[in-house]
C-alpha atoms as a PDB file:
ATOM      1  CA  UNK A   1      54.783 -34.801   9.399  1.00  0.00           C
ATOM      2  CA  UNK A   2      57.876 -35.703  11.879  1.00  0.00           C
ATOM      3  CA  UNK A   3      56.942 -37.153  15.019  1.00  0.00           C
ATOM      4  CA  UNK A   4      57.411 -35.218  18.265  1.00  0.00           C
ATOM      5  CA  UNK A   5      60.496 -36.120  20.011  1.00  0.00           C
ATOM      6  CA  UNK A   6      60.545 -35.600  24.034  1.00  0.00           C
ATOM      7  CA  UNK A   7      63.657 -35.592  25.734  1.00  0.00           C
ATOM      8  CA  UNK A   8      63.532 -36.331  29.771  1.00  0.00           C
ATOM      9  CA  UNK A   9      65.832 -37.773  32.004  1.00  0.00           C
ATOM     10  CA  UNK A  10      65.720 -41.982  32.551  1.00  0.00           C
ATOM     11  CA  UNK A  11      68.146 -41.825  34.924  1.00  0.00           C
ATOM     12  CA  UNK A  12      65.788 -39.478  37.341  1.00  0.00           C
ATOM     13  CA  UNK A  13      62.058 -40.861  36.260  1.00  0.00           C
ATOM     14  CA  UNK A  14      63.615 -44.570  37.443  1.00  0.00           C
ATOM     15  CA  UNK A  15      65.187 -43.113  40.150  1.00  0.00           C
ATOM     16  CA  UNK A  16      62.046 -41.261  41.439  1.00  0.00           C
ATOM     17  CA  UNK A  17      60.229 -44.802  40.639  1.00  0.00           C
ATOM     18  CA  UNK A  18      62.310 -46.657  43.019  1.00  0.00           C
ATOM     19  CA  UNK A  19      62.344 -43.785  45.687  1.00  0.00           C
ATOM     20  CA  UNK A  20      58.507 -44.058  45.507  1.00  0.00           C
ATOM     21  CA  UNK A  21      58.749 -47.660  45.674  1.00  0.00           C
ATOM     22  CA  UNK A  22      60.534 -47.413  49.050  1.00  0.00           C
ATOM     23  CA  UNK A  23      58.460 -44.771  50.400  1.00  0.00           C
ATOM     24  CA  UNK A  24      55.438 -47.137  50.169  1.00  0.00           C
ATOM     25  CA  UNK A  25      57.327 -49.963  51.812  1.00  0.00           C
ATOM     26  CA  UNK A  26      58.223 -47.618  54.717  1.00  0.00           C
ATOM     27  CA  UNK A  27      54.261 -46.804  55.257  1.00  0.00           C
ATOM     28  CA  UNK A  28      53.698 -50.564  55.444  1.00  0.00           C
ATOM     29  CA  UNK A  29      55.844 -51.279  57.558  1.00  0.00           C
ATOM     30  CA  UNK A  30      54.869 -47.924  59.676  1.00  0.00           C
ATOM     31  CA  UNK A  31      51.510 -49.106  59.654  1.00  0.00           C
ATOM     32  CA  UNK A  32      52.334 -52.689  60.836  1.00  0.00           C
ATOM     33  CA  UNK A  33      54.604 -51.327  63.726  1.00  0.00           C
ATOM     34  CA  UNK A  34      52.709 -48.388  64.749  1.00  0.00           C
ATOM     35  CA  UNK A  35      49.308 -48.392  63.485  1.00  0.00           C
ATOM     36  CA  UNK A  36      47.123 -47.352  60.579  1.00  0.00           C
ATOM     37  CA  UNK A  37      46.595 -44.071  61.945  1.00  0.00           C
ATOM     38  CA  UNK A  38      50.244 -42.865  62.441  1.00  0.00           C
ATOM     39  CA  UNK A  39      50.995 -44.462  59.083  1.00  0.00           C
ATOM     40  CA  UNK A  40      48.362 -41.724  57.747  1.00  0.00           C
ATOM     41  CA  UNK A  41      49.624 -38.929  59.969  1.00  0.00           C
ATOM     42  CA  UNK A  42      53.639 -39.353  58.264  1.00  0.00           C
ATOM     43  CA  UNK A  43      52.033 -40.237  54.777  1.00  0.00           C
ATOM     44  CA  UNK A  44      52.270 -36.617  53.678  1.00  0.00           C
ATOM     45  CA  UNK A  45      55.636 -35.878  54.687  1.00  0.00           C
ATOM     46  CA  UNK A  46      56.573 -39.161  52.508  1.00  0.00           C
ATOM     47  CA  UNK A  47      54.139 -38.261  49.901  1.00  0.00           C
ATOM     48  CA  UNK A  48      56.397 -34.814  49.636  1.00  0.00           C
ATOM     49  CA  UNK A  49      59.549 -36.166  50.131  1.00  0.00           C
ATOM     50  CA  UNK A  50      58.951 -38.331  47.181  1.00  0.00           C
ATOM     51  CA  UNK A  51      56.916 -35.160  45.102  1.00  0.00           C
ATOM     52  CA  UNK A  52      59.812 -32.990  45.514  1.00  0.00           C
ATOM     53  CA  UNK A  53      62.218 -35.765  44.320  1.00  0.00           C
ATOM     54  CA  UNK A  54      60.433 -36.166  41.058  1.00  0.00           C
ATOM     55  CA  UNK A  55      60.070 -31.895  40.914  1.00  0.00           C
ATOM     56  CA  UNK A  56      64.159 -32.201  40.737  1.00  0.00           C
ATOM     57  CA  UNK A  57      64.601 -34.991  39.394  1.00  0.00           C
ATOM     58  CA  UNK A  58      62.242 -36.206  37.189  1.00  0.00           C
ATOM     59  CA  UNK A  59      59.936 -33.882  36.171  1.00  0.00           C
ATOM     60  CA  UNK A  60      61.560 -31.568  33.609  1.00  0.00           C
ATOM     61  CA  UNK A  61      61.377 -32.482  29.878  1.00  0.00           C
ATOM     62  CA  UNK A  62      62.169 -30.883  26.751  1.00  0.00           C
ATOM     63  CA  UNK A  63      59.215 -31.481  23.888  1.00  0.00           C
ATOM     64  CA  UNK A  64      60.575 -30.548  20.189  1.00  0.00           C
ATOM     65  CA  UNK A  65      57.658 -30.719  17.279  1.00  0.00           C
ATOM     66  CA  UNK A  66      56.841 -29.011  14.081  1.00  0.00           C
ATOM     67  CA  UNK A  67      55.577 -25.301  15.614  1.00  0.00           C
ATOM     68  CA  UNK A  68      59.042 -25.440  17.644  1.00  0.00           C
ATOM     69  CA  UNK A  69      60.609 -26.711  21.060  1.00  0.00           C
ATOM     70  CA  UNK A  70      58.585 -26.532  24.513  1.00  0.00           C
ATOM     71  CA  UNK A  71      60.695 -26.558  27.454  1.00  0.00           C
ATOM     72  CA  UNK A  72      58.975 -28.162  30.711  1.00  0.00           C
ATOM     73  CA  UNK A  73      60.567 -27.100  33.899  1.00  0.00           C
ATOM     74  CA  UNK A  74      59.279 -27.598  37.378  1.00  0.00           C
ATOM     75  CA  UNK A  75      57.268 -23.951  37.342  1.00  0.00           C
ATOM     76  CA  UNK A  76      57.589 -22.619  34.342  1.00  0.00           C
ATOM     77  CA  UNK A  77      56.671 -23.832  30.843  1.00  0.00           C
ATOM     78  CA  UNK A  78      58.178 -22.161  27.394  1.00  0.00           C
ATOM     79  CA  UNK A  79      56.898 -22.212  24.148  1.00  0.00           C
ATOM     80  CA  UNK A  80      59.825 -21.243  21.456  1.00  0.00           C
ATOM     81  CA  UNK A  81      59.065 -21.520  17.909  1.00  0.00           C
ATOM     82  CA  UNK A  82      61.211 -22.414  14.996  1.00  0.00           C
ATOM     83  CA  UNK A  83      62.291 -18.752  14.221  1.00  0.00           C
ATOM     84  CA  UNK A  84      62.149 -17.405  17.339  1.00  0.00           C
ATOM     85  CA  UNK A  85      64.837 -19.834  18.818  1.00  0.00           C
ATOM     86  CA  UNK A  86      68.651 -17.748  17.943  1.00  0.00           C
ATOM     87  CA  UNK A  87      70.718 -20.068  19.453  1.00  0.00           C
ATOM     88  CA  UNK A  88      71.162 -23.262  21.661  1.00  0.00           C
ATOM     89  CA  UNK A  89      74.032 -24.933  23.725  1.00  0.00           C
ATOM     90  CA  UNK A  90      74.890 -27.536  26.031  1.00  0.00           C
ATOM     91  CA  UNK A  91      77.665 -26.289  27.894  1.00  0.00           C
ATOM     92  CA  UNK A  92      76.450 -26.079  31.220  1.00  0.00           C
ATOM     93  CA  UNK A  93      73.072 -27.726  30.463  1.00  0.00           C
ATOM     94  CA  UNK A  94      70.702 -26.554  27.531  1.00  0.00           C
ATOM     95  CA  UNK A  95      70.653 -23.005  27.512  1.00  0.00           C
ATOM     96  CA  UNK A  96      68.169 -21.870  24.440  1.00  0.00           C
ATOM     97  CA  UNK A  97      68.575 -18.152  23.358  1.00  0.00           C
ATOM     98  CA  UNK A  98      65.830 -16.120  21.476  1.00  0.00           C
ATOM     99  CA  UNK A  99      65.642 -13.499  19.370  1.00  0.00           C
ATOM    100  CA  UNK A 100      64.231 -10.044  20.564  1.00  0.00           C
ATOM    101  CA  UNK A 101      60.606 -10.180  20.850  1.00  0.00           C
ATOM    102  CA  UNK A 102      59.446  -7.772  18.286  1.00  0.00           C
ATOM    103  CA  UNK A 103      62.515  -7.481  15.914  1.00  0.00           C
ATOM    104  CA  UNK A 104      60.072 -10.193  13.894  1.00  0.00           C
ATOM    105  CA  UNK A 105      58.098  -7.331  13.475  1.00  0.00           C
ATOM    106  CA  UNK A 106      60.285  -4.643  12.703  1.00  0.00           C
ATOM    107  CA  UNK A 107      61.067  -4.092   8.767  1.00  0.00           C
ATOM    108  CA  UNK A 108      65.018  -5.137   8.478  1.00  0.00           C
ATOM    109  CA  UNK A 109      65.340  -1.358   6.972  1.00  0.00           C
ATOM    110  CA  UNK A 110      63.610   0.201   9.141  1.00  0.00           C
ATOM    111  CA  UNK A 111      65.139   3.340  11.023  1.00  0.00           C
ATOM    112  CA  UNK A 112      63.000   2.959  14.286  1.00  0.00           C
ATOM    113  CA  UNK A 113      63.884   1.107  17.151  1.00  0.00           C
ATOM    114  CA  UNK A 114      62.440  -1.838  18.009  1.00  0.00           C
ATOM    115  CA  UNK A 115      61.084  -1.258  21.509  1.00  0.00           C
ATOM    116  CA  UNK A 116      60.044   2.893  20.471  1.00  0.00           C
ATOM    117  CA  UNK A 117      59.736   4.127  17.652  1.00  0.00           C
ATOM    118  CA  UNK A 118      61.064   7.134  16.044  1.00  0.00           C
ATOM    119  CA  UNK A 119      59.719   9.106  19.027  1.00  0.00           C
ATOM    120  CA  UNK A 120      61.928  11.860  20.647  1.00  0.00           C
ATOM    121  CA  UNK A 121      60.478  11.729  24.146  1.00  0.00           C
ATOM    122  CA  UNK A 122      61.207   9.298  26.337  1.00  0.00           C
ATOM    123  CA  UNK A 123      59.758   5.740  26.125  1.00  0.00           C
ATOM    124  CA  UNK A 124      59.953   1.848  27.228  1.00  0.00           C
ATOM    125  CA  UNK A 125      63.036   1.223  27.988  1.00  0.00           C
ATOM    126  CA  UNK A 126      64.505   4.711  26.625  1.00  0.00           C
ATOM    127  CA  UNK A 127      67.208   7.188  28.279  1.00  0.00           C
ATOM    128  CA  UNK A 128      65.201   9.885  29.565  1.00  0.00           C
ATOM    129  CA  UNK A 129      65.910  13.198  27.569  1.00  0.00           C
ATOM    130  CA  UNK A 130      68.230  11.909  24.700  1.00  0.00           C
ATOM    131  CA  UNK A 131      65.550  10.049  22.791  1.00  0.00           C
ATOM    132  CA  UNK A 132      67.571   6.948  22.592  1.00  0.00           C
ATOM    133  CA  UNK A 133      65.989   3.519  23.403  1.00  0.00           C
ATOM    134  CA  UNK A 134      67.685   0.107  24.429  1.00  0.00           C
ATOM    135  CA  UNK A 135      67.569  -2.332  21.990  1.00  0.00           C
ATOM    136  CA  UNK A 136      64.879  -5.330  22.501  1.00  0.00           C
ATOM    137  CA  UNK A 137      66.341  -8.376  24.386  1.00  0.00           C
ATOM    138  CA  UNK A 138      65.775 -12.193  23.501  1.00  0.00           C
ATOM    139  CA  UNK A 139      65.327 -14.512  26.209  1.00  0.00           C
ATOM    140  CA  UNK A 140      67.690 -17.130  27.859  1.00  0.00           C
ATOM    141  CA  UNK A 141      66.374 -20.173  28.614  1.00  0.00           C
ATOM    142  CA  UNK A 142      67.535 -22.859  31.017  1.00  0.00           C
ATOM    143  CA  UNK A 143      66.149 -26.632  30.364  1.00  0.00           C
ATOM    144  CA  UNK A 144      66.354 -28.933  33.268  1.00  0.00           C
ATOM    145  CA  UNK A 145      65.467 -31.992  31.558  1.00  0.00           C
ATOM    146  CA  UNK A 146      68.776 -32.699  29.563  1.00  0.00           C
ATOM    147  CA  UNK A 147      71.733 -32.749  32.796  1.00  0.00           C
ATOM    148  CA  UNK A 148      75.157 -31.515  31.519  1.00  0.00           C
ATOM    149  CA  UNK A 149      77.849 -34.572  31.036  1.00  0.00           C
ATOM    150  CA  UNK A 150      79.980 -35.367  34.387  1.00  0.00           C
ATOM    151  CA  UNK A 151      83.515 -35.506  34.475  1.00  0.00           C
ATOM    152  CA  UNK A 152      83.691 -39.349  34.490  1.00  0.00           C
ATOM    153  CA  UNK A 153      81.768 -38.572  31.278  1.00  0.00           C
ATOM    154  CA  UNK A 154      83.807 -36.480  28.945  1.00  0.00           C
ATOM    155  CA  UNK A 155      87.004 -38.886  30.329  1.00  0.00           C
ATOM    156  CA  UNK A 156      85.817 -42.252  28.627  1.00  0.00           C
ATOM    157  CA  UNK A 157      83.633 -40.186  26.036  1.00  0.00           C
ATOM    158  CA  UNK A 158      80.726 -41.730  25.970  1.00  0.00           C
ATOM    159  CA  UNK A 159      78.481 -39.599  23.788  1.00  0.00           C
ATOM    160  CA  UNK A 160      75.507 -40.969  22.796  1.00  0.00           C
ATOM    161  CA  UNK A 161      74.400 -41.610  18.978  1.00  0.00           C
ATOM    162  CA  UNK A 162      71.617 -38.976  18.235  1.00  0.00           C
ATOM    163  CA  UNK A 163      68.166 -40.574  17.126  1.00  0.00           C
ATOM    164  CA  UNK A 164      67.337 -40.912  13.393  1.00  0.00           C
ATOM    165  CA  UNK A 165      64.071 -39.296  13.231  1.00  0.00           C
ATOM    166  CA  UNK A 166      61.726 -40.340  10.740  1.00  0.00           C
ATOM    167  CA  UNK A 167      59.735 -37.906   8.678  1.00  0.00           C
ATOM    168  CA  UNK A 168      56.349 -39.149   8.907  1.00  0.00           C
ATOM    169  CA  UNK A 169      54.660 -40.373  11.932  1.00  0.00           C
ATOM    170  CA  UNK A 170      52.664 -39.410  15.103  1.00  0.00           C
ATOM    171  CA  UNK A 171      53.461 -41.178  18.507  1.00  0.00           C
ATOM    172  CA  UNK A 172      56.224 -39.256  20.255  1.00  0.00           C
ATOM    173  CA  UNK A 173      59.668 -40.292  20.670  1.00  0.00           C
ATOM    174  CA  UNK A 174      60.505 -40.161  24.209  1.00  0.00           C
ATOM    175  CA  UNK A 175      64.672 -40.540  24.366  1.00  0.00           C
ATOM    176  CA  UNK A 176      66.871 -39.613  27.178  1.00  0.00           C
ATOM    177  CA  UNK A 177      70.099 -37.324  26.294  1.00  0.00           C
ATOM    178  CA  UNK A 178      72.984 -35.324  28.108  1.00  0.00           C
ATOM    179  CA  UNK A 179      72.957 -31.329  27.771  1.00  0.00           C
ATOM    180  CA  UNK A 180      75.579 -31.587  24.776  1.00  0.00           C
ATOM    181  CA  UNK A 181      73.278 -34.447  23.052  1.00  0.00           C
ATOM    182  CA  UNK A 182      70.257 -32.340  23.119  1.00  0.00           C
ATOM    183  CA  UNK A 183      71.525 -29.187  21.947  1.00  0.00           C
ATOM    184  CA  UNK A 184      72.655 -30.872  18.758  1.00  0.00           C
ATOM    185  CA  UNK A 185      69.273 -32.866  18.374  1.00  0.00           C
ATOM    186  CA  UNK A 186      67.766 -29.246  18.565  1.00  0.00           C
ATOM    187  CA  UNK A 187      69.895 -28.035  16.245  1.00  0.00           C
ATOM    188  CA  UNK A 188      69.277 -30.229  13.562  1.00  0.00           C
ATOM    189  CA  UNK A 189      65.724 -30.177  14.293  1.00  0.00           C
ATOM    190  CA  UNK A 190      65.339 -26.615  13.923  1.00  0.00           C
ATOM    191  CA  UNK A 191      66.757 -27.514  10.239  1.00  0.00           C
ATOM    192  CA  UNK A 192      64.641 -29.866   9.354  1.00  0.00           C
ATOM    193  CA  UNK A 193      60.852 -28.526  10.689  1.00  0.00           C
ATOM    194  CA  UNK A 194      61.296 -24.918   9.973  1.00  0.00           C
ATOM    195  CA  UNK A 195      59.928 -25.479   6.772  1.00  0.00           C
ATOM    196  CA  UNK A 196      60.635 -22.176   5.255  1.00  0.00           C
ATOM    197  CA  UNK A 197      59.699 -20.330   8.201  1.00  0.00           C
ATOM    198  CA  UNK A 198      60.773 -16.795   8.747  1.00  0.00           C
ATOM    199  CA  UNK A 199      60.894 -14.525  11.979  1.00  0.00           C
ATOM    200  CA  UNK A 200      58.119 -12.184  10.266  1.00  0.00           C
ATOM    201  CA  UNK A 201      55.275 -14.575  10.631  1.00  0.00           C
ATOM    202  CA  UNK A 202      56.573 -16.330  13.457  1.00  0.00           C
ATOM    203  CA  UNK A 203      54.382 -16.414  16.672  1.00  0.00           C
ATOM    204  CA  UNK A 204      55.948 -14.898  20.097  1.00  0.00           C
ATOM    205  CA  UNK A 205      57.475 -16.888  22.598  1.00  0.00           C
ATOM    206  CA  UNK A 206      55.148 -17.866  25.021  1.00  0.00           C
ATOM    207  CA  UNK A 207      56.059 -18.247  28.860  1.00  0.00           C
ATOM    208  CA  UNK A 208      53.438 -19.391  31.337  1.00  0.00           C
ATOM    209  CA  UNK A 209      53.076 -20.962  35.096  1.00  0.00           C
ATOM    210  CA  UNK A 210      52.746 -24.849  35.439  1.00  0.00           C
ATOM    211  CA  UNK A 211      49.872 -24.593  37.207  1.00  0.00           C
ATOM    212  CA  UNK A 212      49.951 -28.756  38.000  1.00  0.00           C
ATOM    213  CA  UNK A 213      53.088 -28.356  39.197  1.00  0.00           C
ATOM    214  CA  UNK A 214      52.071 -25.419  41.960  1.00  0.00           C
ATOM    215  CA  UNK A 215      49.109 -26.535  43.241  1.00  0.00           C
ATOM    216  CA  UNK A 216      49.939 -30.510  43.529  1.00  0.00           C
ATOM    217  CA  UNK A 217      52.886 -29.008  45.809  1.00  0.00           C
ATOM    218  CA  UNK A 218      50.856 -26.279  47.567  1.00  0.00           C
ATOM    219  CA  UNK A 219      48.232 -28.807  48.583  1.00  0.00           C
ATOM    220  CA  UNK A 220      51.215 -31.297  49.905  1.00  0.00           C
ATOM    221  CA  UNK A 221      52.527 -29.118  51.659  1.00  0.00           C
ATOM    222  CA  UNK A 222      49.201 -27.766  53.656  1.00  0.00           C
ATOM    223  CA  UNK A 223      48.798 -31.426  54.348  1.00  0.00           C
ATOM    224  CA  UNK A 224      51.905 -31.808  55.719  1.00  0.00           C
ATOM    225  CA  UNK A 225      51.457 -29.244  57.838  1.00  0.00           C
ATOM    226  CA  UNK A 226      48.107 -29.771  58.840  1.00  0.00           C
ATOM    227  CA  UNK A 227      49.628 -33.348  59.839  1.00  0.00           C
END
């Protein structure tokens, strides 16, 4: 079984590390000047000055395993599996694209449409009167965790060595790559965990809110207001 690999960004978790690291400082130094209490009056508006640093910054990672690749972005999480996932690329950061949502189950000879039927009336996503339905639509996915290269970048062109990734193990790889980087690492992983899996039995692509992510900011910000 191949190890999970998680891509995030090293540049922005030791960034947000040292930004925290500062912010702490400052409330010492607050509370030495000015007192305890003010110190824990303007501790929430540090404690979301640094929060929403690591929401940009830091937060967002990309998680790639055997049942496919799970993108973590600041309020949204994806679940794409192996044959689900149509294309990726790293152009402008990694942009995954998947295939339609039920043409897994649609019969590749089939004469229906895949959002329909055969029916003559008007349906989901159908013209009214002509019977004719839009064809299903994939998704398009935008992963914050993997930043596209800079300029100064693609001038000296430094592109990083991809990982070897063993075939057996357990404890996730956590590496950090540019938007080009990844898309290739996803690429070739999608090769080598599929597995012999085909669209028909693959599970749909799952979207859902990160909850964590919501509430740890909604509560911040009450405080911060409340303050």
């Amino acid at each position: 079984m191949r190890p999970p690999v998680v891509i995030t960004s090293r540049s922005g978790r030791i960034g947000t590390a040292a930004l925290a690291v500062a912010a702490l400082a400052l409330l010492v130094w607050d509370a030495t000047r000015a007192g305890l209490l003010q110190a824990l009056v303007n501790a929430p508006f540090v404690a979301l000055f640094v929060w929403c640093a690591w929401i940009f910054w830091g937060l967002a990672s990309i998680r790639i395993d055997n049942d496919g690749v799970h993108v973590i972005n600041q309020l949204r999480i994806w679940d794409v599996p192996w044959a689900q996932l149509k294309t990726v690329t790293g152009r402008w950061g990694v942009t995954l694209t998947t295939l339609p949502q039920d043409s897994s189950r649609a019969p590749e000879n089939s004469e229906t449409s895949e959002t329909t039927g055969t029916s003559e009336s008007t349906g989901a996503g159908g013209t009214p009167g002509t019977g004719e339905t839009r064809p299903a639509r994939g998704h398009s996915i935008r992963a914050w965790a993997a930043p596209a290269k800079g300029t100064a970048g693609k001038i000296i062109g430094t592109d990083r060595e991809l990982p070897i990734i063993p075939d057996q193990g357990h404890e996730p790889i956590r590496i950090s790559l540019d938007a080009f980087a990844a898309a290739r690492l996803i690429e070739i992983e999608q090769i080598q965990r599929r597995a012999g899996a085909t669209s028909s039995d693959a599970a749909p692509v799952r979207v859902r809110v990160n909850w964590p992510t919501v509430i740890i900011s909604g509560v911040l910000v009450i405080l911060a207001v409340l303050a």
